[in-house]
N, C-alpha and C. Protein backbone atom coordinates (compact mmCIF):
# COMPACT_ATOMS: atom_id res chain seq x y z
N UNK A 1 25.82 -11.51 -9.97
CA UNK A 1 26.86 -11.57 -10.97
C UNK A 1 27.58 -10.24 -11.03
N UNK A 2 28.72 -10.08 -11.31
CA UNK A 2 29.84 -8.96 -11.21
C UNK A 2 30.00 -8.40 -12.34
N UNK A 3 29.46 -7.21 -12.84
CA UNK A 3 29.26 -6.92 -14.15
C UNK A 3 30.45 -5.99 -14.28
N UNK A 4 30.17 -6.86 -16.13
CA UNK A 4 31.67 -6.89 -16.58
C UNK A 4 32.47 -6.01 -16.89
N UNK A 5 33.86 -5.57 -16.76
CA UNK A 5 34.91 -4.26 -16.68
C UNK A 5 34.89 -3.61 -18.17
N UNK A 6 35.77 -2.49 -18.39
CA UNK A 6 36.60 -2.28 -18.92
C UNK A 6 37.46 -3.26 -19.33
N UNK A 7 38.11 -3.94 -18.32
CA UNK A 7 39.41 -4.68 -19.39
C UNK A 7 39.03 -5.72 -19.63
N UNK A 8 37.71 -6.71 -18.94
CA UNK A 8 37.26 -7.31 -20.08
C UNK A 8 36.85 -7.08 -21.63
N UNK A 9 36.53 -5.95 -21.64
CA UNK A 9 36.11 -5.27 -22.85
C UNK A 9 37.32 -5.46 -23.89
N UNK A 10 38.41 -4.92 -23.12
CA UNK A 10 39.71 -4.99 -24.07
C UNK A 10 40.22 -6.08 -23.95
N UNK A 11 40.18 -7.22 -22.93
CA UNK A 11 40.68 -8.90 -23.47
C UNK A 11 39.83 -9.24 -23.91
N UNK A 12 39.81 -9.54 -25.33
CA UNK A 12 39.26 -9.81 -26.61
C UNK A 12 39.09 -11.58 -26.78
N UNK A 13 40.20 -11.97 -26.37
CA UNK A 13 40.57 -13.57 -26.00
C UNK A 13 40.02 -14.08 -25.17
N UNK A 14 40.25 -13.51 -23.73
CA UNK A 14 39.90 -13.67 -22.43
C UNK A 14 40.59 -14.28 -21.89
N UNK A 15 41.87 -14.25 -22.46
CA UNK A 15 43.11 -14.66 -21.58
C UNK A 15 43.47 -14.15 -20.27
N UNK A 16 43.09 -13.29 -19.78
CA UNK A 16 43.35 -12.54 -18.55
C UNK A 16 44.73 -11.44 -18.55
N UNK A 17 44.72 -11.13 -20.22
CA UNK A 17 45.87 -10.47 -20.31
C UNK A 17 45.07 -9.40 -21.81
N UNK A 18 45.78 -8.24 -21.49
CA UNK A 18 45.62 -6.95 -22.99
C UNK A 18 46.95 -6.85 -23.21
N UNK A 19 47.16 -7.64 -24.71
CA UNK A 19 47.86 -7.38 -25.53
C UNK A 19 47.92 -6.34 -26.14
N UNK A 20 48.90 -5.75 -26.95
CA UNK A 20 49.26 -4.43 -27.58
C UNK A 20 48.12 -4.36 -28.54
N UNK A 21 47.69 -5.70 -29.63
CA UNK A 21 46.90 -5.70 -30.35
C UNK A 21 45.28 -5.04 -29.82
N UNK A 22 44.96 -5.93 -28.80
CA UNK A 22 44.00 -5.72 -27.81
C UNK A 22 44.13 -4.48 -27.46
N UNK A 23 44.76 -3.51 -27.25
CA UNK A 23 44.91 -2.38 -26.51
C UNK A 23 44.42 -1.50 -27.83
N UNK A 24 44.99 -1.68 -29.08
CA UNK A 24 44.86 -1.18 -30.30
C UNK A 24 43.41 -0.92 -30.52
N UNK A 25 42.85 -2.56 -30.72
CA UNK A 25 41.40 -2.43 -30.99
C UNK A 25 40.70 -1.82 -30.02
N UNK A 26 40.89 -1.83 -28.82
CA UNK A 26 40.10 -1.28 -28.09
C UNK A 26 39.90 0.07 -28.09
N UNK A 27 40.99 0.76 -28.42
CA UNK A 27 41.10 2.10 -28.63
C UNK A 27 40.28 2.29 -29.80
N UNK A 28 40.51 2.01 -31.16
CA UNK A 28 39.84 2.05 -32.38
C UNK A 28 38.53 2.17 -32.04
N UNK A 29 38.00 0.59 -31.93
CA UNK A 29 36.78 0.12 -31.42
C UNK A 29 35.67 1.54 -30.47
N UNK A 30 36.03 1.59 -29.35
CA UNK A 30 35.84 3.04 -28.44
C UNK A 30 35.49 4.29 -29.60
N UNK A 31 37.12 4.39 -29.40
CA UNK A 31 37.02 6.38 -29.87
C UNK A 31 37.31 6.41 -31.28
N UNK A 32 37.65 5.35 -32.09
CA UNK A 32 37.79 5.48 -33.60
C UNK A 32 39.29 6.36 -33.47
N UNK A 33 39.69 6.05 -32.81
CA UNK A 33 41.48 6.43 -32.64
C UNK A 33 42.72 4.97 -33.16
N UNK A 34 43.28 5.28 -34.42
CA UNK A 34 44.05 4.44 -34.52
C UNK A 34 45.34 4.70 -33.93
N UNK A 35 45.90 3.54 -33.59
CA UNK A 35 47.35 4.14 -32.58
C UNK A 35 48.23 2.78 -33.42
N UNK A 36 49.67 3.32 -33.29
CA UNK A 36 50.42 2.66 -33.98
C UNK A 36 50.92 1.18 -32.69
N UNK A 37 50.89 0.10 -33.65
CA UNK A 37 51.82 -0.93 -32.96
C UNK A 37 53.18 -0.52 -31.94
N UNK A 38 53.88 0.82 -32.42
CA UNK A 38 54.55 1.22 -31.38
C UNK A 38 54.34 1.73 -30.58
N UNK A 39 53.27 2.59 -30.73
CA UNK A 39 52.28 3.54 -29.20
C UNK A 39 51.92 2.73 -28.26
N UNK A 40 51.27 1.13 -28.77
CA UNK A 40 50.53 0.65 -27.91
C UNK A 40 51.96 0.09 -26.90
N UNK A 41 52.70 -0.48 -27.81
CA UNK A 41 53.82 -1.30 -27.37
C UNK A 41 54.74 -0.29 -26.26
N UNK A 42 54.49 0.83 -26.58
CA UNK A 42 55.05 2.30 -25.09
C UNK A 42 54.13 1.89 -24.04
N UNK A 43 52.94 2.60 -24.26
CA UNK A 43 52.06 2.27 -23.14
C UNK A 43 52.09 1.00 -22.69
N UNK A 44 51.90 -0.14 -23.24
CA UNK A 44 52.12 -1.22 -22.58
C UNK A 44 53.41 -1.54 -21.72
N UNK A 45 54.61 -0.90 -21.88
CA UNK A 45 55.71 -1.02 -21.36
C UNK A 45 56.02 0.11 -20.08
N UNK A 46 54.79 1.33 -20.27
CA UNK A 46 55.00 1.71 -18.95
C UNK A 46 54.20 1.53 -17.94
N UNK A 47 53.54 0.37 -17.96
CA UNK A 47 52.88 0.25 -17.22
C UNK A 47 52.86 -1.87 -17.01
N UNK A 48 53.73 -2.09 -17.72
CA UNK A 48 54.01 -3.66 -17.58
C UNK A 48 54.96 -3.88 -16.34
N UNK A 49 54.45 -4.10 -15.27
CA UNK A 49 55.23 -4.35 -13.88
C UNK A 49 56.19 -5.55 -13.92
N UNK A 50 55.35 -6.71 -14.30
CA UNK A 50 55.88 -8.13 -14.15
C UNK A 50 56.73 -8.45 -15.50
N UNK A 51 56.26 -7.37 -16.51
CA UNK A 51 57.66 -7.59 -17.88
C UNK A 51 57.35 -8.71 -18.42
N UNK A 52 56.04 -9.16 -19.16
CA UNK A 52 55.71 -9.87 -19.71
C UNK A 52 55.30 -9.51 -21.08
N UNK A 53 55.17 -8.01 -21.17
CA UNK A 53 54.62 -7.60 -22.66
C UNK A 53 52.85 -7.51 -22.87
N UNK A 54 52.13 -8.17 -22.07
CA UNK A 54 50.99 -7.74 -21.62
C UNK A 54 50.37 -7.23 -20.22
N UNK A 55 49.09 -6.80 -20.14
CA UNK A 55 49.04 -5.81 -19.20
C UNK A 55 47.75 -7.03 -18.66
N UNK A 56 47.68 -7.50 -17.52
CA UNK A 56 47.10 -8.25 -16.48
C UNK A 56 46.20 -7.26 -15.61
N UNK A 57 45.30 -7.60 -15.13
CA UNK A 57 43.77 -6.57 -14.63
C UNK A 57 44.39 -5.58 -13.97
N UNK A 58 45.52 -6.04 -12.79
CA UNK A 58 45.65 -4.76 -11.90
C UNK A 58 46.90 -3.89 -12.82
N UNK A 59 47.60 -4.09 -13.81
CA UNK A 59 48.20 -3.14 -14.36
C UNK A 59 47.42 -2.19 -15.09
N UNK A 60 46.25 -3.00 -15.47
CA UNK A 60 45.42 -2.27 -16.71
C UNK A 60 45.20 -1.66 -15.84
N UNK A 61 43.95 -1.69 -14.63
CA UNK A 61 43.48 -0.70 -13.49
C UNK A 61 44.19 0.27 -13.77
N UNK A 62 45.43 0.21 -13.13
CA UNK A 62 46.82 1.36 -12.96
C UNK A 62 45.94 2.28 -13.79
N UNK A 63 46.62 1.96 -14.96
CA UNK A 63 46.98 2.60 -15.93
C UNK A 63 45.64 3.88 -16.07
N UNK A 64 44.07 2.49 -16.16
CA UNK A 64 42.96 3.25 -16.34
C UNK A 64 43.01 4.34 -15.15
N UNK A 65 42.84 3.88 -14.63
CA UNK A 65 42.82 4.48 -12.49
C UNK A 65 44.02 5.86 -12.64
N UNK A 66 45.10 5.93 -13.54
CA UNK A 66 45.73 7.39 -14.06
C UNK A 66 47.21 7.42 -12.83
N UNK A 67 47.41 5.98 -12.55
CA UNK A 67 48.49 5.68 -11.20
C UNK A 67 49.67 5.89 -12.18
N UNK A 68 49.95 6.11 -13.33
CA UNK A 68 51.29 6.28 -13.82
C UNK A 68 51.76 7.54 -13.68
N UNK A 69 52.94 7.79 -14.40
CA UNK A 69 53.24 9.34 -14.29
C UNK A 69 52.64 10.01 -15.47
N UNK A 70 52.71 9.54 -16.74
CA UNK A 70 52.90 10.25 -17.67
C UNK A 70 51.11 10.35 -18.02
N UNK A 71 51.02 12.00 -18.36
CA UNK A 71 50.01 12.32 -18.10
C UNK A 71 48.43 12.19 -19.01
N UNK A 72 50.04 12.12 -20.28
CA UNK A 72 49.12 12.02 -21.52
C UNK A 72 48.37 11.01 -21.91
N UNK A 73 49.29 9.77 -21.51
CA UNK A 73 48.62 8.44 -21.69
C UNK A 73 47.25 7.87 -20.92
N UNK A 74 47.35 8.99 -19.01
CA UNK A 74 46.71 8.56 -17.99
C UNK A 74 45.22 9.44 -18.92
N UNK A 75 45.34 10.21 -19.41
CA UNK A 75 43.83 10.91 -20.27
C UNK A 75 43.46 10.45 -21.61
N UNK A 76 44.47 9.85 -22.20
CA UNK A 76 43.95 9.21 -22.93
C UNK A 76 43.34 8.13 -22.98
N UNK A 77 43.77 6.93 -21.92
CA UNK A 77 43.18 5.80 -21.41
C UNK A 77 42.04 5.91 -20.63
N UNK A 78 41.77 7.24 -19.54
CA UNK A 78 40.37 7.41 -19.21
C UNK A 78 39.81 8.38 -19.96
N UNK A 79 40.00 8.94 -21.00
CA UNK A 79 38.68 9.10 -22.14
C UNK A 79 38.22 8.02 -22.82
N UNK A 80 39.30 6.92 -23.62
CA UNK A 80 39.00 5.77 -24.41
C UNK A 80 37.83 5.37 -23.21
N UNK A 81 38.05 5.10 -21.89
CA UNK A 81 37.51 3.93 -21.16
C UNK A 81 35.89 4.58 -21.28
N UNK A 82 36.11 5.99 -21.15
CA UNK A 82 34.91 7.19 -20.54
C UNK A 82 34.34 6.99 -22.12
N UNK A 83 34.72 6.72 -22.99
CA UNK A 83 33.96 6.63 -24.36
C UNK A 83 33.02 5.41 -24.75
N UNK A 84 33.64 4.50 -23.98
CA UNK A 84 33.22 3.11 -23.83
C UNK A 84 31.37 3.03 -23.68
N UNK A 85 31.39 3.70 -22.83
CA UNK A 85 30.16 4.46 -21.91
C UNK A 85 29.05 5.09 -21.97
N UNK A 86 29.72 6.70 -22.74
CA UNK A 86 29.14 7.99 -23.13
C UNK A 86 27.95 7.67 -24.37
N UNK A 87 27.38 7.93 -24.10
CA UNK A 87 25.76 8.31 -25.26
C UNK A 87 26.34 9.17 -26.16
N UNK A 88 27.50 10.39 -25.56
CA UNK A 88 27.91 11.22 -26.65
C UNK A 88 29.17 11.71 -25.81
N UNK A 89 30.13 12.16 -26.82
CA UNK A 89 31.34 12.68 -26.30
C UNK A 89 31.32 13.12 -24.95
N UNK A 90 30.24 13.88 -24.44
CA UNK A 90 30.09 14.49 -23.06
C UNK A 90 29.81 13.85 -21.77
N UNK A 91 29.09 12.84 -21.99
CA UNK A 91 28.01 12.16 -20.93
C UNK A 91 27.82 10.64 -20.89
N UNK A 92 28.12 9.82 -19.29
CA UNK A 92 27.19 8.52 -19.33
C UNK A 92 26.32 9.12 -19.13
N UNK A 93 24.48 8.23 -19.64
CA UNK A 93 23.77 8.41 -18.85
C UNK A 93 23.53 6.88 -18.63
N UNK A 94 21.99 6.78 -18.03
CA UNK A 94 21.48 5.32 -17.43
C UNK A 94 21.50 4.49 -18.66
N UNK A 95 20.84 5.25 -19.63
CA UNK A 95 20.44 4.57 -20.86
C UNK A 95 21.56 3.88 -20.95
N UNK A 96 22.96 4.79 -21.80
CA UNK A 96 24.07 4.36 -22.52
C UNK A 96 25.23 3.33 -21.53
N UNK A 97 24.67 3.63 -20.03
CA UNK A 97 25.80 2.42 -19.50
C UNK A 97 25.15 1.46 -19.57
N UNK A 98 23.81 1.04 -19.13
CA UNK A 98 22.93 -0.17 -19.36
C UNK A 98 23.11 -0.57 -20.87
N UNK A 99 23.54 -0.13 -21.77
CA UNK A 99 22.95 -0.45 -23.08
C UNK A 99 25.09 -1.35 -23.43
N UNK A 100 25.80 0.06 -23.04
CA UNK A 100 26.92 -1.09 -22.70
C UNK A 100 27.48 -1.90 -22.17
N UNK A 101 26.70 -1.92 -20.86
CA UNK A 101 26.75 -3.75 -19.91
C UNK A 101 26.01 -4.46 -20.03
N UNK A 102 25.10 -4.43 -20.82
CA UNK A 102 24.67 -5.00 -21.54
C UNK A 102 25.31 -5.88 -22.77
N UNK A 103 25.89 -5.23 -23.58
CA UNK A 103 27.10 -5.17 -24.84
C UNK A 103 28.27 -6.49 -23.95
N UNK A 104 28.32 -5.89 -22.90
CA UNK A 104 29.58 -6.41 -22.28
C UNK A 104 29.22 -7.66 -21.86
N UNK A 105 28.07 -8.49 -21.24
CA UNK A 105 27.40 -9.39 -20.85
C UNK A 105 26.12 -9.07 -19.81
N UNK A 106 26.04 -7.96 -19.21
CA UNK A 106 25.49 -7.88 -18.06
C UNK A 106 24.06 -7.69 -18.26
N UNK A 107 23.68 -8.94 -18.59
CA UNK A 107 21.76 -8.45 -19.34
C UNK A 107 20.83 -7.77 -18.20
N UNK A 108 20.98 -8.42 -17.19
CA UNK A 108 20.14 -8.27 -15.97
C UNK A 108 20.40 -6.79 -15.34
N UNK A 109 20.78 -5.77 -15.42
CA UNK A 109 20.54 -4.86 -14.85
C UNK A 109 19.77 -3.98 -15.83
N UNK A 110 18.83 -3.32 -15.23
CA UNK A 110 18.07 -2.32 -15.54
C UNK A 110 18.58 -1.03 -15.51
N UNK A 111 17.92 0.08 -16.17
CA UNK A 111 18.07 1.36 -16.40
C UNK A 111 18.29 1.85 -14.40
N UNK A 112 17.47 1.21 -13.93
CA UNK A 112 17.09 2.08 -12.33
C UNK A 112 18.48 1.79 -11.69
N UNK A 113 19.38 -0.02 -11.88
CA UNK A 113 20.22 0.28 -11.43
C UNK A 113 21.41 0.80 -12.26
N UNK A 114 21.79 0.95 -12.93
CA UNK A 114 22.58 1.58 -13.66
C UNK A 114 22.29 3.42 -13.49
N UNK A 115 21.13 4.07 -12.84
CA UNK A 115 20.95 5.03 -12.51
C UNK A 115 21.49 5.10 -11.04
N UNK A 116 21.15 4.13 -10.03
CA UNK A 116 21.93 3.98 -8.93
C UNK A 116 23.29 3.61 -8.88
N UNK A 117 23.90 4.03 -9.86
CA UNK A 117 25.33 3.67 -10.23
C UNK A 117 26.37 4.34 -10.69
N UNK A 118 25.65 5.68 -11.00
CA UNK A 118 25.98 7.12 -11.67
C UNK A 118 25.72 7.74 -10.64
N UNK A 119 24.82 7.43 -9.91
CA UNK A 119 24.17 8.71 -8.60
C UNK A 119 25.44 8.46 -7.17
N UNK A 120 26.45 7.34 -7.10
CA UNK A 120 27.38 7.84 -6.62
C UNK A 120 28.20 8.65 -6.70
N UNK A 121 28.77 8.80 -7.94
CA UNK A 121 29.65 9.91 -8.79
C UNK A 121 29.17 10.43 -9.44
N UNK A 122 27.87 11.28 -9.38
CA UNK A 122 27.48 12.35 -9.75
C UNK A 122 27.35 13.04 -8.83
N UNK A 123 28.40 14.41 -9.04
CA UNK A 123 28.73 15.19 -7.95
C UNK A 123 27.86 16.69 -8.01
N UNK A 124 27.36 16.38 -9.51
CA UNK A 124 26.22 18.01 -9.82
C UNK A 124 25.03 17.78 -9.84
N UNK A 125 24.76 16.32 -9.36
CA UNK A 125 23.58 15.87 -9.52
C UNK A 125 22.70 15.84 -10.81
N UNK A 126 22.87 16.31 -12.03
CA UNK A 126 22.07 16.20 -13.33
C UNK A 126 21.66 14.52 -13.76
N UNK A 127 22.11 14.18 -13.12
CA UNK A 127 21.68 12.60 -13.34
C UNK A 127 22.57 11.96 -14.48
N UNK A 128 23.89 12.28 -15.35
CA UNK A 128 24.27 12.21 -16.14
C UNK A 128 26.07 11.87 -15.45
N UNK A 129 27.19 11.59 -15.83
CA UNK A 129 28.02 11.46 -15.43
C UNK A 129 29.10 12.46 -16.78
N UNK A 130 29.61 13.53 -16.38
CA UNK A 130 30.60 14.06 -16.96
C UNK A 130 31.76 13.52 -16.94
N UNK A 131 32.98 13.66 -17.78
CA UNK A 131 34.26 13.22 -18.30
C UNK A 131 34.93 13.21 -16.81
N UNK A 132 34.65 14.86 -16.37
CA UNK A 132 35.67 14.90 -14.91
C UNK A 132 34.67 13.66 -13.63
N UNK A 133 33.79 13.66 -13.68
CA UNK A 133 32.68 12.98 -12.72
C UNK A 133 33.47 11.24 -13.43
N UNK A 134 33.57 11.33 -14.16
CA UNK A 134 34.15 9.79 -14.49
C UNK A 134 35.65 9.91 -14.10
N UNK A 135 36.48 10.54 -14.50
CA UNK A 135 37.69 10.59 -13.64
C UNK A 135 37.87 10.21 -12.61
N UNK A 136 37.33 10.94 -11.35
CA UNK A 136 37.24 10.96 -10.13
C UNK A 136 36.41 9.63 -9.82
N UNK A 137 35.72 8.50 -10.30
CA UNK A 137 35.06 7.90 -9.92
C UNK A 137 36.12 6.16 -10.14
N UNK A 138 37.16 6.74 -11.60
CA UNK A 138 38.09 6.28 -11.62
C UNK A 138 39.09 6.31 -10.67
N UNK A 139 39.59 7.33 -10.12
CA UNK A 139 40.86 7.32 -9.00
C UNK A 139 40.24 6.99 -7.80
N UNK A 140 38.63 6.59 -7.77
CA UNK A 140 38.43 6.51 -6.39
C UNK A 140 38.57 4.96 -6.07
């Protein structure tokens, strides 16, 4: 089984689409960041290819993945995502991603693989995944 994303997290419906609303809560939800109906409705518009007003998996990617220009939005969307994650502002570890793919649907994986899962993009080896170690694991 293909355990479950980020933007499942934020299609709330499971329409196969993140609405502005959806984009809202997700942010809230995450980092306890409220963003206005017009913030979301920006971001959603720079990064809405097909001009539908919602953002479909590979726009969301984009966006998470930091493929836009604008820089502020590309760090704010991979901290929200990197918060999703983190045990604490600083760090995934095994525990806290297992405990949120879990959250997300993914019962069946264990701590060991979810440790074999960090140990690709852990580039300092501490066994933990930092903000920049999640970045980079994002653009890859």
């Amino acid at each position: 089984m293909e355990a479950p994303t980020v933007f499942a997290a934020f299609d709330k419906d499971g329409d196969g689409k993140v609405s502005a609303s959806e984009l809202r809560f997700g942010l809230w939800s995450t980092l306890g960041e409220d963003m206005s109906e017009e913030d979301a409705a920006a971001i959603l518009s720079a990064v809405d290819a097909d001009g539908d007003g919602l953002l479909n998996q590979e726009e969301f990617s984009s966006l998470a993945a930091g493929a836009q220009e604008n820089d502020d939005v590309k760090r704010r969307c991979l901290m929200e995502a990197f918060g999703m994650y983190a045990s604490s502002s600083t760090m995934i570890t095994p525990a806290s991603l297992r405990r949120t793919l879990s959250r997300l649907g993914a019962h069946e994986l264990g701590v060991e693989d979810c440790r074999a899962m960090i140990c690709r993009f852990d580039l300092d080896g501490d066994g933990v995944l930092s903000f920049d170690e999640f970045r980079v694991m994002m653009m890859a």
